[in-house]
Protein backbone atom coordinates (compact mmCIF):
# COMPACT_ATOMS: atom_id res chain seq x y z
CA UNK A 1 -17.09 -11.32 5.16
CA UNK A 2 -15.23 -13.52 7.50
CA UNK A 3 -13.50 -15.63 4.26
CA UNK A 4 -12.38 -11.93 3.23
CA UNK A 5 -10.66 -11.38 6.63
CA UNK A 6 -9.16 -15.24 6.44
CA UNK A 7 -7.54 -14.86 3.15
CA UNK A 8 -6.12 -11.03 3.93
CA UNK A 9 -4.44 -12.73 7.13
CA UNK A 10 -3.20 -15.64 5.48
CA UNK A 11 -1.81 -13.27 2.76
CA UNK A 12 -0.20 -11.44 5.80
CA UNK A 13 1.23 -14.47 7.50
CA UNK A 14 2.76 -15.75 4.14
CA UNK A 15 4.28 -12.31 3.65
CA UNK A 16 6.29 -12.97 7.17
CA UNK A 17 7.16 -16.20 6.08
CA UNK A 18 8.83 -14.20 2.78
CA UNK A 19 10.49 -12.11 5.09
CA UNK A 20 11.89 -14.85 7.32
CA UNK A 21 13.45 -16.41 4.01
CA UNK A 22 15.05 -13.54 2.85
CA UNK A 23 16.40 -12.59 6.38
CA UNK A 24 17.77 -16.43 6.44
CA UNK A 25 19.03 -16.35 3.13
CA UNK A 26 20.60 -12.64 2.55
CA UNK A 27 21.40 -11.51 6.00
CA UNK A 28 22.44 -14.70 7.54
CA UNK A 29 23.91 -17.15 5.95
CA UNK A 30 25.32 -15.70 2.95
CA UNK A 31 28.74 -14.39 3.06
CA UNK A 32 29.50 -10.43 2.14
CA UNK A 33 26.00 -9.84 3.36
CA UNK A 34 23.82 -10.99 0.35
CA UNK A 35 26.50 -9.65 -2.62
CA UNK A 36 27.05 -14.00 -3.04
CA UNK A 37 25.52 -17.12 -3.24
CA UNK A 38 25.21 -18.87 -0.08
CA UNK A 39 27.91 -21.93 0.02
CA UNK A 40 27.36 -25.35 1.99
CA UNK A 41 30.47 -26.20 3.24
CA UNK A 42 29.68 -30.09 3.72
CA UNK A 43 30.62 -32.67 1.33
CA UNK A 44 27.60 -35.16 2.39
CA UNK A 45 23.53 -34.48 1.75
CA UNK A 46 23.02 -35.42 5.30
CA UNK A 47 26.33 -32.78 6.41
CA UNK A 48 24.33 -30.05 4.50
CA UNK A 49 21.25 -30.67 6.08
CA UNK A 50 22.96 -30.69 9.54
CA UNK A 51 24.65 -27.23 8.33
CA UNK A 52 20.78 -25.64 7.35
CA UNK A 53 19.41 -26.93 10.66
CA UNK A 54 22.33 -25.16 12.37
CA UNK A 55 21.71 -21.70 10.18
CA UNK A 56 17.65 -21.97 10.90
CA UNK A 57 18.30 -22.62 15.00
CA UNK A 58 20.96 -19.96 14.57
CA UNK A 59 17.48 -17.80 12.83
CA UNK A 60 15.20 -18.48 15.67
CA UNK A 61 18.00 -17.58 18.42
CA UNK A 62 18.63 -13.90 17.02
CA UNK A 63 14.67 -13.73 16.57
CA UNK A 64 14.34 -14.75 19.91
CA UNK A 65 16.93 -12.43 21.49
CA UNK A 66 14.52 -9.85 19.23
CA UNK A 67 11.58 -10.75 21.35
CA UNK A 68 13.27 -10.96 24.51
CA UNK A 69 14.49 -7.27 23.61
CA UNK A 70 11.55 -6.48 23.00
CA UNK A 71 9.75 -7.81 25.97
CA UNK A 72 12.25 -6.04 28.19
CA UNK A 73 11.87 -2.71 26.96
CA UNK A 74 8.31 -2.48 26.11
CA UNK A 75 8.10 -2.94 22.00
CA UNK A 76 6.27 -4.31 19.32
CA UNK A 77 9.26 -6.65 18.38
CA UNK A 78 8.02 -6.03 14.67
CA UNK A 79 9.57 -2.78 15.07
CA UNK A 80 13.09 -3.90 15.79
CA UNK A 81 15.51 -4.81 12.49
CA UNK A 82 16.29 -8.05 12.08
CA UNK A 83 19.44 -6.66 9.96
CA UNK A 84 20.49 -4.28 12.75
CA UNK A 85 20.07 -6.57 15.41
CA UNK A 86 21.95 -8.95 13.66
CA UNK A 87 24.87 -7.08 13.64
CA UNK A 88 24.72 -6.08 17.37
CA UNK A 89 24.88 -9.82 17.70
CA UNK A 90 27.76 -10.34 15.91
CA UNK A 91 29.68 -7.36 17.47
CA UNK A 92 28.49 -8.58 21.11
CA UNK A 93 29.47 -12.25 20.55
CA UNK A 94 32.91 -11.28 20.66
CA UNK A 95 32.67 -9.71 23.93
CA UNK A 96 30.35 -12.36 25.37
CA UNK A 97 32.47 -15.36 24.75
CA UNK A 98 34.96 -15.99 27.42
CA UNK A 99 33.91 -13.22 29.78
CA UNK A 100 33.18 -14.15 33.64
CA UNK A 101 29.37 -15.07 34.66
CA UNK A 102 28.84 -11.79 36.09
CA UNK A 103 30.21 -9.95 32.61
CA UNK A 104 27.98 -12.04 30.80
CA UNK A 105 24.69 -10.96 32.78
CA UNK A 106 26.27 -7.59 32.09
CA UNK A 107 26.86 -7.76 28.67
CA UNK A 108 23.60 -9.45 28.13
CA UNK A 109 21.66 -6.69 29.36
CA UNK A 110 23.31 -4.41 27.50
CA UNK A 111 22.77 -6.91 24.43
CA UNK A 112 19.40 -6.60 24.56
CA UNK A 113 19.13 -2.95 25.29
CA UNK A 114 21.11 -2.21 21.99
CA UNK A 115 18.98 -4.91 19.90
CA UNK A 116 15.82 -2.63 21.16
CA UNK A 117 17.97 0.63 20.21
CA UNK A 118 17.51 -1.18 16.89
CA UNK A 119 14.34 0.57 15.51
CA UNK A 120 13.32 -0.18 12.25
CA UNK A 121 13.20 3.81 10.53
CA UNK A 122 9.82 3.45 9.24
CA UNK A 123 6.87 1.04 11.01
CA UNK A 124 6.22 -1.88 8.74
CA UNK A 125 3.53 -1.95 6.83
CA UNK A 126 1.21 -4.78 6.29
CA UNK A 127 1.43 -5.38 2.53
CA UNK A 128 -1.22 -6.75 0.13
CA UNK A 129 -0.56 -7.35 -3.12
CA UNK A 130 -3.82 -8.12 -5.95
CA UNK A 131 -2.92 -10.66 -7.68
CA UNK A 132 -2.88 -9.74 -11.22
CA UNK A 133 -1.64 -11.84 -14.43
CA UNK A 134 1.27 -10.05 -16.10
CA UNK A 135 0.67 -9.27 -19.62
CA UNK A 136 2.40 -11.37 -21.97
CA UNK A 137 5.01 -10.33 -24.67
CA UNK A 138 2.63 -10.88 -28.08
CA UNK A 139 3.25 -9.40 -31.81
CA UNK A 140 -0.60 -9.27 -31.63
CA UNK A 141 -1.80 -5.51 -30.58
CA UNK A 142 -3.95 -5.71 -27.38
CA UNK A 143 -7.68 -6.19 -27.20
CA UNK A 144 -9.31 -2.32 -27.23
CA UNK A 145 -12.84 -1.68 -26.37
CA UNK A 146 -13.43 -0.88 -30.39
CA UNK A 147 -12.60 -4.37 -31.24
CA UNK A 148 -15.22 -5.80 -29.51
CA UNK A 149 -18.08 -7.29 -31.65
CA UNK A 150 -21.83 -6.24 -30.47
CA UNK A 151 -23.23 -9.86 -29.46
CA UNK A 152 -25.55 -11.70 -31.79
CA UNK A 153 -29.13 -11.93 -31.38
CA UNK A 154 -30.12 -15.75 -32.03
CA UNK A 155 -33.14 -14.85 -33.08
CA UNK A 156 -31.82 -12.66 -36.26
CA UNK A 157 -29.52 -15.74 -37.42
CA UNK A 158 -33.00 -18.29 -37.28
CA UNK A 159 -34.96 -15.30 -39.11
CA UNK A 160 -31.93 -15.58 -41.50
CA UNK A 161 -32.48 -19.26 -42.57
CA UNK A 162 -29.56 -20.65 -40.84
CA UNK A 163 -31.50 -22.08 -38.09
CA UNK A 164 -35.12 -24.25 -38.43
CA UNK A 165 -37.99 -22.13 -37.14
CA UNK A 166 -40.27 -24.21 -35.38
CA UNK A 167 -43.95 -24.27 -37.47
């Protein structure tokens, strides 16, 4: 069934876009790596929303320094932490900034070959949850099959008078 196949995708693709949010919001821009809430410096709504542009472009640049890792070494760039690679960032930043032209090509290759040393320990699996509806909290007991009630022939409540019988 090719709606079967569209939904399972679509369940796939949201579960990325999960896993983009959390990287954003635990590994990125929160400070002592996810132990506290994520603080706006800005005083202004427009400031703030200048400061979350800035955190999503700075997102898509260590994603794309992923896939160029990736690319360059011949790997599904699924398999490469986002959490690791982030960190090699970091810790290569320092070195990059200031360093002559020919350092930087240097230290760029060697960026991306520790960013594809970055292997996630296990290959990701593509999860699918069923959607179920949690049980509420009730006083009531829950619904057993010996509570059910046999359904009621129509017939048997006419024959007992509480229906017209048609002459």
């Amino acid at each position: 069934n090719s709606n079967a196949g569209e939904i399972r995708w679509v369940r796939l693709e949201r579960w990325e876009c999960e896993l983009a949010y959390d990287e954003v919001k635990t590994h990125l821009i929160s400070t002592s790596g996810g132990s506290l809430d994520t603080i706006f410096r800005s005083k202004s709504p427009e400031a703030v929303l200048q400061e979350a542009y800035g955190m999503l472009v700075a997102y898509n640049l260590v994603r794309e320094l992923m896939a160029e890792a990736a690319r360059v070494h011949n790997l599904d760039p699924e398999l490469i932490s986002f959490v690791e690679a982030l960190t090699v960032i970091r810790m290569a930043a320092r070195e990059l900034v200031g360093a002559d032209p020919r350092a930087q090509r240097r230290l760029t290759r060697q960026l991306l070959a520790d960013i594809a040393d970055c292997k996630l320990s296990r290959s990701r699996r593509h999860r699918s949850c069923p959607r179920v509806v949690r049980v509420k909290m009730t006083k009531f007991p829950l619904k057993r099959k010996h509570h059910h009630e046999e359904p009621l022939n129509f017939l048997d409540l006419v024959s007992l008078g509480l229906g017209r019988r048609a002459a």
